[in-house]
Protein backbone atom coordinates (compact mmCIF):
# COMPACT_ATOMS: atom_id res chain seq x y z
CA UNK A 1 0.00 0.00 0.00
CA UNK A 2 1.55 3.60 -1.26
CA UNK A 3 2.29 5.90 1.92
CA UNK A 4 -0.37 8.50 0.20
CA UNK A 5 -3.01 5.25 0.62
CA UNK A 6 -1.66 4.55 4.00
CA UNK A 7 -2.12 8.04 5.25
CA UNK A 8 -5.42 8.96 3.74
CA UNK A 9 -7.04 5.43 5.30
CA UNK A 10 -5.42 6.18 8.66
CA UNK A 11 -6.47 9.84 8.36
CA UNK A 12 -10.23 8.54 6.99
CA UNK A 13 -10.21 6.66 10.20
CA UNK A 14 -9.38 9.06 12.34
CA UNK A 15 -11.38 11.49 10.93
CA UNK A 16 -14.67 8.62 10.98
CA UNK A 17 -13.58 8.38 14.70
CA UNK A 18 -13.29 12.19 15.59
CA UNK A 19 -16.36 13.01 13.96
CA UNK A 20 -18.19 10.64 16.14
CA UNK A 21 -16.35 11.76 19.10
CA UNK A 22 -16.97 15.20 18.09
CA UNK A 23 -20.74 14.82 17.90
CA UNK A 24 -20.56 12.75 21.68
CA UNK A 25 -18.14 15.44 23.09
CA UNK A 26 -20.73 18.69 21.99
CA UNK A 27 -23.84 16.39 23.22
CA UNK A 28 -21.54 16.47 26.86
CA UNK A 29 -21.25 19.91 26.46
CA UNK A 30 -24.84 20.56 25.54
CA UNK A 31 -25.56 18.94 28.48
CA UNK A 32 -23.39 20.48 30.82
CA UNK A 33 -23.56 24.12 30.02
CA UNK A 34 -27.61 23.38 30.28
CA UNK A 35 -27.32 21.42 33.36
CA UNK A 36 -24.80 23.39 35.63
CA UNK A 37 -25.60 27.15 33.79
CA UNK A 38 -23.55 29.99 33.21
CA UNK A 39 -21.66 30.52 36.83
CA UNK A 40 -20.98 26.69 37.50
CA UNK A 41 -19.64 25.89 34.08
CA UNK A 42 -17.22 28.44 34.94
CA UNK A 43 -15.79 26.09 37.74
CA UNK A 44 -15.75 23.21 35.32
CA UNK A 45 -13.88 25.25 32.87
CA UNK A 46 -11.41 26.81 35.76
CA UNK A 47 -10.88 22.77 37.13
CA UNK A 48 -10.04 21.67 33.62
CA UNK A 49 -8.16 25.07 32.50
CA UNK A 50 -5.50 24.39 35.89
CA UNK A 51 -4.85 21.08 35.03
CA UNK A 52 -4.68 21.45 31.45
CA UNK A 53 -1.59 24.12 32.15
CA UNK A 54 -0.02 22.17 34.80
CA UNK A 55 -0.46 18.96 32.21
CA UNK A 56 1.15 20.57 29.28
CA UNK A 57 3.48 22.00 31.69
CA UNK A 58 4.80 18.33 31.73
CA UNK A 59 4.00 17.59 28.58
CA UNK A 60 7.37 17.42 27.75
CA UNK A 61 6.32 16.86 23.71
CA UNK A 62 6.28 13.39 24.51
CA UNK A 63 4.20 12.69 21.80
CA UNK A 64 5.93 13.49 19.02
CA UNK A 65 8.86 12.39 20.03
CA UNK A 66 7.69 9.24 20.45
CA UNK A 67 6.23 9.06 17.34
CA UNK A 68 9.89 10.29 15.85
CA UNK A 69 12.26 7.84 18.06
CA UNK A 70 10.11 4.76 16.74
CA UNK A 71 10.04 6.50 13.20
CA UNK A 72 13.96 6.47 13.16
CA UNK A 73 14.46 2.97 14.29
CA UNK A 74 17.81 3.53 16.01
CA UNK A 75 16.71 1.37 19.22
CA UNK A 76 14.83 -2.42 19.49
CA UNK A 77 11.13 -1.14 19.27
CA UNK A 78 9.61 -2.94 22.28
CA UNK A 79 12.54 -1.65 24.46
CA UNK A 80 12.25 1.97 23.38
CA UNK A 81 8.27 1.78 24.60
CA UNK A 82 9.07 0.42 27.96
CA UNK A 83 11.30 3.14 28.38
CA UNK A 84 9.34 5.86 27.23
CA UNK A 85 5.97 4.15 29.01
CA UNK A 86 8.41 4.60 32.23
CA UNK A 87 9.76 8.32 31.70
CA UNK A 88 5.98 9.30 31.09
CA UNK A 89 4.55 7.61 34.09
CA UNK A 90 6.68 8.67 36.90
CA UNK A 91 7.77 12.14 35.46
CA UNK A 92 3.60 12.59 35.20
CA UNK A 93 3.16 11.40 38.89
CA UNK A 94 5.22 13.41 40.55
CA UNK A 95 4.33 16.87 38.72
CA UNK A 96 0.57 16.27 38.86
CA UNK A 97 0.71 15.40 41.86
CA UNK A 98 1.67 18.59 43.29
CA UNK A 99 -1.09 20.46 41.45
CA UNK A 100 -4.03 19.72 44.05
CA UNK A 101 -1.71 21.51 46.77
CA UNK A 102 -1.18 24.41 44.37
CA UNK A 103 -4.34 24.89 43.72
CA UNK A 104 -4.68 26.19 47.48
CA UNK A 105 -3.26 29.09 46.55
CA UNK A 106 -5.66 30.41 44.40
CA UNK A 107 -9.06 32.11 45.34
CA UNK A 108 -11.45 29.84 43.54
CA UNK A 109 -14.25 28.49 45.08
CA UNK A 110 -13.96 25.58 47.41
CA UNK A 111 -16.32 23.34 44.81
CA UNK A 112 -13.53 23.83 42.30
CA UNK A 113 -10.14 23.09 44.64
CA UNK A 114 -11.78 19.72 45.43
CA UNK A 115 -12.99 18.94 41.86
CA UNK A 116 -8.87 19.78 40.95
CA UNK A 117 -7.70 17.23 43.81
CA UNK A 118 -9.76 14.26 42.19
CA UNK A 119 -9.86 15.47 38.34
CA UNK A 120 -6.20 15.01 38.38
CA UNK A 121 -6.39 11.17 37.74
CA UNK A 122 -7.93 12.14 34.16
CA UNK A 123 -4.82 13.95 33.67
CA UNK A 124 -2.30 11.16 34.38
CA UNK A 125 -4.90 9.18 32.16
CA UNK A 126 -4.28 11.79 29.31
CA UNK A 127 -0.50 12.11 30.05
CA UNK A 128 -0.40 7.48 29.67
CA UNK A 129 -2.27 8.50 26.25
CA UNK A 130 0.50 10.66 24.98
CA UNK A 131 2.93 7.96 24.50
CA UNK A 132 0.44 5.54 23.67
CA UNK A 133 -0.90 7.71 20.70
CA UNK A 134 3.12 8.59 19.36
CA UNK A 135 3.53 4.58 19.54
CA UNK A 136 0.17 4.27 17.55
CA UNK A 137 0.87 6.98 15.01
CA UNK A 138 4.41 5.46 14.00
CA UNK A 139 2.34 1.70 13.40
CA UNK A 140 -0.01 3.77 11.48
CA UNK A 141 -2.95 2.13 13.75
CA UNK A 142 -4.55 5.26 14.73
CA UNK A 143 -8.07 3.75 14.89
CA UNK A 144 -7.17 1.99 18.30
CA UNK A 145 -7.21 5.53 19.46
CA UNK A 146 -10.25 6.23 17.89
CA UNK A 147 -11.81 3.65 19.51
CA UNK A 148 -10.51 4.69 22.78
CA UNK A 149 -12.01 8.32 22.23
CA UNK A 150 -14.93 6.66 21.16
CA UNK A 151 -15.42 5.05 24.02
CA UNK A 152 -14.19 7.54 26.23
CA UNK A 153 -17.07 10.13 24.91
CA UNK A 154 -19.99 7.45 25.10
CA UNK A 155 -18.95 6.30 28.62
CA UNK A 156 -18.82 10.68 29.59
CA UNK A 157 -22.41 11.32 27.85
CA UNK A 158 -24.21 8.12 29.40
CA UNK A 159 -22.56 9.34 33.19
CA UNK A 160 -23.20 12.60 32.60
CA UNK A 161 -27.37 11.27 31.35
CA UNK A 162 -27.21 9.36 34.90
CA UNK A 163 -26.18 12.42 37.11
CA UNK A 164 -28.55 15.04 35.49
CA UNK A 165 -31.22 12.87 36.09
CA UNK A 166 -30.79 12.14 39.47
CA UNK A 167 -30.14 15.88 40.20
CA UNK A 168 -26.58 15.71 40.95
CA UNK A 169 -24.63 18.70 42.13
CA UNK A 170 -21.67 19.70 40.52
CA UNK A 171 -19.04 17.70 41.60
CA UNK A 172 -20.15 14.02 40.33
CA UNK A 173 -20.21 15.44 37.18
CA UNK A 174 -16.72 16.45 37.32
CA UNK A 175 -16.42 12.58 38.76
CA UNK A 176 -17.60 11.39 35.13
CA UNK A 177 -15.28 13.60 33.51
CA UNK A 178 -12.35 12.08 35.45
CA UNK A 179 -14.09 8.64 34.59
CA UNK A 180 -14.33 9.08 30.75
CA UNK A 181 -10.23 10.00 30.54
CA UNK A 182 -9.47 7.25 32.53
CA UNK A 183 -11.56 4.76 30.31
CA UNK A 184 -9.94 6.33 27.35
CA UNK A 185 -6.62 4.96 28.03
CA UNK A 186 -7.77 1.72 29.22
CA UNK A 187 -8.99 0.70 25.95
CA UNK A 188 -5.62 2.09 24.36
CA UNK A 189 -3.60 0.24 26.67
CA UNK A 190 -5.15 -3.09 26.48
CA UNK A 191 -4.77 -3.12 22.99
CA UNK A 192 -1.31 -2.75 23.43
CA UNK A 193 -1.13 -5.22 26.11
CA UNK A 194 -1.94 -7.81 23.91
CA UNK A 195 -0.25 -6.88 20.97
CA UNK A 196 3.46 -5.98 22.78
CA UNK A 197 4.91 -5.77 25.94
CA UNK A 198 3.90 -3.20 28.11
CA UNK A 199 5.61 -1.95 31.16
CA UNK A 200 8.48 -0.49 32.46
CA UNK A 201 11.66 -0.34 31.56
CA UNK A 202 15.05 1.56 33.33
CA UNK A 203 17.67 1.59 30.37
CA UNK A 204 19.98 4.80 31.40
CA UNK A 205 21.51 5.22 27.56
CA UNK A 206 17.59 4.81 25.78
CA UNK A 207 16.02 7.55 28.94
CA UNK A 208 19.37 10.06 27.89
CA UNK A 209 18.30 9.90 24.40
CA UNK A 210 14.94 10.64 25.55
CA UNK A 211 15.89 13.92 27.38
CA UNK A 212 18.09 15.00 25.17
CA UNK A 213 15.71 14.95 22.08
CA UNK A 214 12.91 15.77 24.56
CA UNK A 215 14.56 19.15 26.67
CA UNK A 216 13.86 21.78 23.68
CA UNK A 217 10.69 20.99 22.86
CA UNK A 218 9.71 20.68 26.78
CA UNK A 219 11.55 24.57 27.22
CA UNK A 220 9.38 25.38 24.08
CA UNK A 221 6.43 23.96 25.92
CA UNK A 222 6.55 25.15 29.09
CA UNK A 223 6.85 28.84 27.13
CA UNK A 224 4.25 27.63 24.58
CA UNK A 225 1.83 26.73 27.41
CA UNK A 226 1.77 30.46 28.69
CA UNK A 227 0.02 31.96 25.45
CA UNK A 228 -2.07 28.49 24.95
CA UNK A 229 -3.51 28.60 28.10
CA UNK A 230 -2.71 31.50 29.69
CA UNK A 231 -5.50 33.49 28.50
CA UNK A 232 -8.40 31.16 30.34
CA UNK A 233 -5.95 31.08 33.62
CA UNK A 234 -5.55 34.74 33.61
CA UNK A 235 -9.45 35.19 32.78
CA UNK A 236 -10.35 33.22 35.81
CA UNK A 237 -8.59 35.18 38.43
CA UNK A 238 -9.48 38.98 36.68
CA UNK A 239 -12.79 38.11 35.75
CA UNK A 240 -16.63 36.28 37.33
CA UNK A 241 -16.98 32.90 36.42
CA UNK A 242 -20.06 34.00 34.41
CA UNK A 243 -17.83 35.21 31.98
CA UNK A 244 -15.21 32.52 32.47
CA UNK A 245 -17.84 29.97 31.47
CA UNK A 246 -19.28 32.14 28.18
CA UNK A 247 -15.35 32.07 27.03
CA UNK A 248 -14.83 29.02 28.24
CA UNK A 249 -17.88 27.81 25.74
CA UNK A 250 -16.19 29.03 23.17
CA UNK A 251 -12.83 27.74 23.61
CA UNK A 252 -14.43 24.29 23.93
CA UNK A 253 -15.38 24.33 20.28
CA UNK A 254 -12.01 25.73 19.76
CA UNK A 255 -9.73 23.06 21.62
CA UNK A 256 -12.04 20.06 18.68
CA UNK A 257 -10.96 21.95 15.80
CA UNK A 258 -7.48 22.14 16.80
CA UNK A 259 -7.26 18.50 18.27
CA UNK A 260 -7.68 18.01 14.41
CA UNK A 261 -4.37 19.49 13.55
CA UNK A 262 -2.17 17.36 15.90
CA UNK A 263 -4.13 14.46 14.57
CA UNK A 264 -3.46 15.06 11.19
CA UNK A 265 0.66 15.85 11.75
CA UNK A 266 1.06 13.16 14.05
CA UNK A 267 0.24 10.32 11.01
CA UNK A 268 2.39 11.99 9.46
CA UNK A 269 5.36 12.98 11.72
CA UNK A 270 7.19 9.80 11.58
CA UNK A 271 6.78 9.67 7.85
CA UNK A 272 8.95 13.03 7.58
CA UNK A 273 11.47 11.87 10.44
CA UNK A 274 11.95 8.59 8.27
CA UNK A 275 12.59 10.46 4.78
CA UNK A 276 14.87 13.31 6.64
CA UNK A 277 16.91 10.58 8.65
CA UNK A 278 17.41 8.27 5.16
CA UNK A 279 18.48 11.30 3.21
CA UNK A 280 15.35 11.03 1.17
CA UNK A 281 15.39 14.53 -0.25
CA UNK A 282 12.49 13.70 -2.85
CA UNK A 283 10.31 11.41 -0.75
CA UNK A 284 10.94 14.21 2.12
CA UNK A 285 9.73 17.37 -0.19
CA UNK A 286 6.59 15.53 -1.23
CA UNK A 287 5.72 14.31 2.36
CA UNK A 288 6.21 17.97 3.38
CA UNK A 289 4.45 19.33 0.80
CA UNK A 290 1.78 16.67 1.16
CA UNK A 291 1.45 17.78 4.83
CA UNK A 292 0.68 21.63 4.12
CA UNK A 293 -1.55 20.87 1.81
CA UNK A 294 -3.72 18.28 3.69
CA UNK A 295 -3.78 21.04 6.69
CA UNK A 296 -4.63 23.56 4.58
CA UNK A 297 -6.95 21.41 3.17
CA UNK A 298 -9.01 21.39 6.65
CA UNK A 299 -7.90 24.51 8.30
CA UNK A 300 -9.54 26.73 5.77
CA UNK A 301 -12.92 25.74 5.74
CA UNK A 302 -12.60 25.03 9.32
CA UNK A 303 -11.54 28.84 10.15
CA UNK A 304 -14.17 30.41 7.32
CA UNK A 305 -17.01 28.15 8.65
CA UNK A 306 -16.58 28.92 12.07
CA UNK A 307 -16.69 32.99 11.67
CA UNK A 308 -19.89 32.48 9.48
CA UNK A 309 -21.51 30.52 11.60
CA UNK A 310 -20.25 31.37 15.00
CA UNK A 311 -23.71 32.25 16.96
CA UNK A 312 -25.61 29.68 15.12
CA UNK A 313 -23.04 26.96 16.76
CA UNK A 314 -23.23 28.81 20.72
CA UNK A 315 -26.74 28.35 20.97
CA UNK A 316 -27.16 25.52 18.84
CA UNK A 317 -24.57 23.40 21.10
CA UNK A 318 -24.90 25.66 24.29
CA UNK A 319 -28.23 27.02 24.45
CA UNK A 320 -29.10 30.20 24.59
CA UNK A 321 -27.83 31.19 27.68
CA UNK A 322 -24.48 30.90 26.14
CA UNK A 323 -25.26 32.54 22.67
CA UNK A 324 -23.34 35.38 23.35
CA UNK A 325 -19.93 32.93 23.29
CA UNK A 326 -20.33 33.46 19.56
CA UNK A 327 -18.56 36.89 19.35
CA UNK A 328 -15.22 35.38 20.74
CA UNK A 329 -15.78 32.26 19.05
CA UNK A 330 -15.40 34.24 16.21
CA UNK A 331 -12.68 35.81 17.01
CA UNK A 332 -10.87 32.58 17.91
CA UNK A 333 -11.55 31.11 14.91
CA UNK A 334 -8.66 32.98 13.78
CA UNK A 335 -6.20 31.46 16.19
CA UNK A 336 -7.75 27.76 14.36
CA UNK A 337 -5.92 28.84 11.33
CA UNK A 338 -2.60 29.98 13.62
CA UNK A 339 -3.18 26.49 15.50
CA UNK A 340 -2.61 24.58 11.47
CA UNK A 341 0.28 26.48 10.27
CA UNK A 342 2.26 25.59 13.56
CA UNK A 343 1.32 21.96 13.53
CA UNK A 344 2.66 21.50 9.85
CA UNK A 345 6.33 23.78 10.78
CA UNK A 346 6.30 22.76 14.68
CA UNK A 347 5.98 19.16 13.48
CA UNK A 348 8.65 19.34 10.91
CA UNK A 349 10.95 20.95 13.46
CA UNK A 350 10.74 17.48 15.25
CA UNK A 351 11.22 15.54 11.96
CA UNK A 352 14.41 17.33 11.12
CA UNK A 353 15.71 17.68 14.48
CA UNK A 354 15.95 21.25 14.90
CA UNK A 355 13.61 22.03 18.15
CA UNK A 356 16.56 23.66 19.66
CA UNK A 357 16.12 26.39 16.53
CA UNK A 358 12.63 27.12 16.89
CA UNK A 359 12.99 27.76 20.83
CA UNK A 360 13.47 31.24 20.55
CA UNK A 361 10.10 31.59 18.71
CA UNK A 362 7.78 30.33 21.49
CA UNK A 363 10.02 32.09 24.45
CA UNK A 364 9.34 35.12 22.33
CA UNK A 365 6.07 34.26 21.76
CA UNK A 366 5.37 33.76 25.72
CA UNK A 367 6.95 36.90 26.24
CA UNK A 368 5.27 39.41 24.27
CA UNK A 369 1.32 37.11 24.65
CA UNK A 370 1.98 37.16 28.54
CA UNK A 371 2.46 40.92 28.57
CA UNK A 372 -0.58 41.51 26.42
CA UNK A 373 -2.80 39.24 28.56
CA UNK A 374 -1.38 41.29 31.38
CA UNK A 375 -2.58 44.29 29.98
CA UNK A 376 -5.92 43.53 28.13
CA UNK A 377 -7.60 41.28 29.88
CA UNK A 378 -8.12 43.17 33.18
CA UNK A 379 -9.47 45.67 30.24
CA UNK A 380 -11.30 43.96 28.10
CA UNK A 381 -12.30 40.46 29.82
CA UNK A 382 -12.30 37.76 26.93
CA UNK A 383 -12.20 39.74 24.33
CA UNK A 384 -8.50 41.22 24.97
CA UNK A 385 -8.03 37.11 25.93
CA UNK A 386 -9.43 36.21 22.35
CA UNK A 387 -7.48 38.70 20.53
CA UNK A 388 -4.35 37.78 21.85
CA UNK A 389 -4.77 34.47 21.53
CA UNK A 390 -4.84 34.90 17.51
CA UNK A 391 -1.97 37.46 17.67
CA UNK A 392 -0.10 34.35 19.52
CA UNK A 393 -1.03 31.43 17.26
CA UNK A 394 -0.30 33.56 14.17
CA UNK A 395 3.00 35.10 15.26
CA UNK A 396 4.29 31.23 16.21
CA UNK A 397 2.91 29.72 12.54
CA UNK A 398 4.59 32.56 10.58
CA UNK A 399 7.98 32.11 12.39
CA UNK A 400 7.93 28.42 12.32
CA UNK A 401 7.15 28.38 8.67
CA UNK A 402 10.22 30.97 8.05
CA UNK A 403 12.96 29.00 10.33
CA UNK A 404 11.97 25.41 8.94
CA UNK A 405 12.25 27.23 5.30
CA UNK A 406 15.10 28.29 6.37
CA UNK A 407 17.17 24.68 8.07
CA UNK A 408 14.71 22.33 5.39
CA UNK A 409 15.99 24.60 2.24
CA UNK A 410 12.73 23.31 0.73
CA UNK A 411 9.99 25.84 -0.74
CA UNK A 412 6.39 24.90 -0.59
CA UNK A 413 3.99 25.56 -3.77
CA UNK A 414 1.03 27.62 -3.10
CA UNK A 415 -1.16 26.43 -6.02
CA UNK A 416 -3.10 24.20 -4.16
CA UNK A 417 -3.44 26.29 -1.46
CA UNK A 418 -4.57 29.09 -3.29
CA UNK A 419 -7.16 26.86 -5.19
CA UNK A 420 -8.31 26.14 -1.23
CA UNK A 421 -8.46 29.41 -0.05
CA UNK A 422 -10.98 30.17 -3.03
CA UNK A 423 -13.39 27.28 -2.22
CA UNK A 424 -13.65 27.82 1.55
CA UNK A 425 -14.15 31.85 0.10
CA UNK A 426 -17.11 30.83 -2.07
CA UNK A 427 -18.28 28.22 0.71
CA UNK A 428 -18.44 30.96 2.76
CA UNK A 429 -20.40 33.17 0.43
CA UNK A 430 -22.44 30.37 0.59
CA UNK A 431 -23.39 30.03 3.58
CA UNK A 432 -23.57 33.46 4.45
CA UNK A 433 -26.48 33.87 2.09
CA UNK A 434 -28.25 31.32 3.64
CA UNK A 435 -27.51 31.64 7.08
CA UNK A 436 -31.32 31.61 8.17
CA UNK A 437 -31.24 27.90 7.65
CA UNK A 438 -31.11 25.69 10.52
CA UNK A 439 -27.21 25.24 11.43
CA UNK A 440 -26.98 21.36 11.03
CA UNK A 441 -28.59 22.08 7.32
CA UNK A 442 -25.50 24.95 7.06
CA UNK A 443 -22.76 22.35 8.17
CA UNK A 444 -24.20 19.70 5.04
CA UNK A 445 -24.47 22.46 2.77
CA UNK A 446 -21.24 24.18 3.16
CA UNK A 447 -19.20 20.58 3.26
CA UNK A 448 -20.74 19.69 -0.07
CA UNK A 449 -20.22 23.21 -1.35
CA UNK A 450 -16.92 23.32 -0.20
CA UNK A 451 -16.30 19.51 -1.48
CA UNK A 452 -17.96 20.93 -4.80
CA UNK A 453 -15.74 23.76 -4.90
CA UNK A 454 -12.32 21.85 -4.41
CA UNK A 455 -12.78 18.90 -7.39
CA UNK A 456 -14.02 22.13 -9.56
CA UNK A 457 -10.54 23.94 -9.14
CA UNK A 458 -8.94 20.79 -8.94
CA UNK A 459 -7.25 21.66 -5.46
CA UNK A 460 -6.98 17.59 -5.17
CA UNK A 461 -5.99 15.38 -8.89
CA UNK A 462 -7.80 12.65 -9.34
CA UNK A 463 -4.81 10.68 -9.12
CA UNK A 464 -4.60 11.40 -5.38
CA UNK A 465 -8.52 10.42 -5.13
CA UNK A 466 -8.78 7.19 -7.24
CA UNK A 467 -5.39 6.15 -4.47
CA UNK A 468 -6.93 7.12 -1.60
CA UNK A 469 -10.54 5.46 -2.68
CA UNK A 470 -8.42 1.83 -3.79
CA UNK A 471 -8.42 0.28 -0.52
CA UNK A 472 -6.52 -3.16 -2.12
CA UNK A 473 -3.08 -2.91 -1.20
């Protein structure tokens, strides 16, 4: 099977799996903003904004370079996952751990301190899934995550069913939150159980490798965390929880659209790390280019959608209580597109082995986002947030792009991108003529108008269809 075929049916599966996912996660959401209202959303938001920081905190880019150290094949495969399995667990014990007693500190309300001291096993559930997903990505088997998520979401919306109808306050729900991430895993690392060996695994020369491919992306991280989630952080302690949950809303639609970019990049991450490490200047161009154009490809009508229809979504997923979340939903939208173009460069960086060279861009980046957060959003609440949340995703994409142009010597076409940009134009033309439809009719019209669109300017050959559509090998 060609590595075009291989990647399209992974991606096909992932994207069969995330839609489903997608449609469970914004039922849990319907339910929740519904069910708890404006204020107490704002504490679910605030529990899951503090441990998202302190989890990316010790993130450490795991993920990818995972994905990249299997890609390369410099170590015996099984023994490279033990090891990496190992540096995950403890290094994600010991940091989450102290986040419950941090949480102390802060003046949030006591409902939302105790949700953070039990939520926290979720997070060491999602910190197990980062390794688990770079192993799955470089085996191409991305629909055992799927299945995971899958299961994950349907095991969170049936809880979350259970609670609301027996009138449940606000902390069990947070307990089915917790439950759903832990679930999650399970599935993912069952499957491995009985495919490989899984456990740990102490080899001192594999865990210095580790950290010394891992260190500059977990500096760029631990900068890159401050203008990801820094703006919901800062929000909660200069602003009500009211308003915390209405952004909060918002960002929630955000964080599924960009879930698809590190989706997309991690298939094909190890792909790029294989063609740069084998001197496979040819192979390597057309996997890079391949990779721009497949984000492109999604972020577009993704970003152009979103602004359109941006009220229409609030209320449709969050009732009407929330429907003014659609203003900075908007406005976020923006950051989507931001969110794509650093995927595709921040990716490469890790294919090519030059993390250390993009450090400087998300230090920077933390830097000048921090100060504006500082500044604005005692101002202007979420909006000055939202804002400078785009200014930070589009400042990182733009400088990525130039430094890997730069180390990669390799210049991407803009044909098909161009060919893109006009169908998610007229798709949004589209839509925006018809926008007093029903939303769920505007989603099915503007993905066939926008499918419509790209076979008329031929944005994707019908070469590159007829071998993604032949599933025999």
């Amino acid at each position: 099977m060609s590595t075009t075929r291989k990647i399209a049916h992974n991606t096909i599966i992932q994207m069969t799996g995330k839609v489903i996912s997608t449609l469970l996660g914004l039922v849990a959401i319907a339910m929740m903003t519904r069910y708890l209202g404006v204020e107490q959303f704002g504490w679910y938001v605030t529990t899951i904004t503090f441990l998202l920081f302190v989890g990316i905190l010790v993130d450490f880019g795991i993920t990818p370079v995972t994905a990249a150290m299997i890609g390369e094949g410099k170590y015996d495969e099984t023994k490279l996952f033990k090891n990496l399995f190992a540096f995950r667990f403890f290094t994600a014990v010991f940091f989450l751990g102290l986040a419950p007693f941090v949480a102390l500190l802060f003046h949030y309300p006591v409902e939302v301190k105790i949700a953070i001291s039990f939520t926290t096993i979720s997070f060491l559930a999602i910190a197990m899934n980062q390794v688990l997903v770079g192993f799955y990505q470089s085996k191409l088997k991305m629909y055992i995550q799927a299945i995971g998520e899958v299961t994950g979401r349907i095991v969170l919306v049936i809880g979350l069913w259970f609670f609301i109808k027996q009138g449940s306050s606000f902390l069990p729900i947070m307990g089915v939150v917790a439950t759903a991430s832990v679930v999650y895993t399970l599935v993912m690392l069952i499957w491995a159980w009985k495919k490989y060996e899984v456990g740990f695994a102490f080899d001192k020369h594999i865990w210095k490798a580790i950290m010394t491919k891992m260190w500059p992306i977990a500096i760029s991280i631990i900068f890159n965390v401050v203008y990801l989630k820094g703006d919901t952080l800062l929000l909660t302690l200069f602003r009500s929880q009211e308003e915390v949950g209405i952004y909060g809303a918002a960002y929630r639609v955000i964080d599924i659209l960009a879930q698809t970019a590190m989706m997309l990049m991690g298939v094909m991450l190890p792909l790029l790390a294989f063609s740069w490490s084998k001197k496979l200047k040819e192979e390597f161009r057309h996997r890079y280019q391949l990779s721009f154009d497949s984000m492109m490809l999604l972020a577009v009508p993704m970003t152009i959608g979103t602004i359109v229809l941006a009220h229409k979504i609030m209320s449709f997923v969050a009732g009407e209580k929330f429907i003014s979340s659609g203003r900075p939903l908007q406005i976020l939208s923006l950051a989507v597109f931001g969110v794509f173009v650093g995927a595709v460069f921040g990716h490469v960086a890790v294919a090519i082995d030059k993390q250390k060279q993009t450090m400087w861009i998300y230090i920077s980046n933390a830097v000048i986002t921090l100060t504006g957060y500082l500044i604005f959003i005692p101002k202007f609440g979420m909006y000055g947030a939202a804002w400078m949340t785009v200014f930070s995703e589009l400042y990182a994409g733009t400088l990525l792009f130039l430094t890997i142009r730069h180390y990669a010597k390799e210049n991407l076409g803009m044909k098909i991108f161009s060919k893109i940009l006009i169908s998610g134009i007229f798709m949004g033309s589209v839509l925006y003529l018809l926008q007093d439809l029903h939303v769920l009719l505007l989603i099915i019209i503007g993905m066939a108008t926008y499918g419509f669109a790209i076979v008329g300017t031929q944005a994707i050959s019908k070469n590159t269809i007829k071998e993604i559509l032949t599933l025999k090998p």
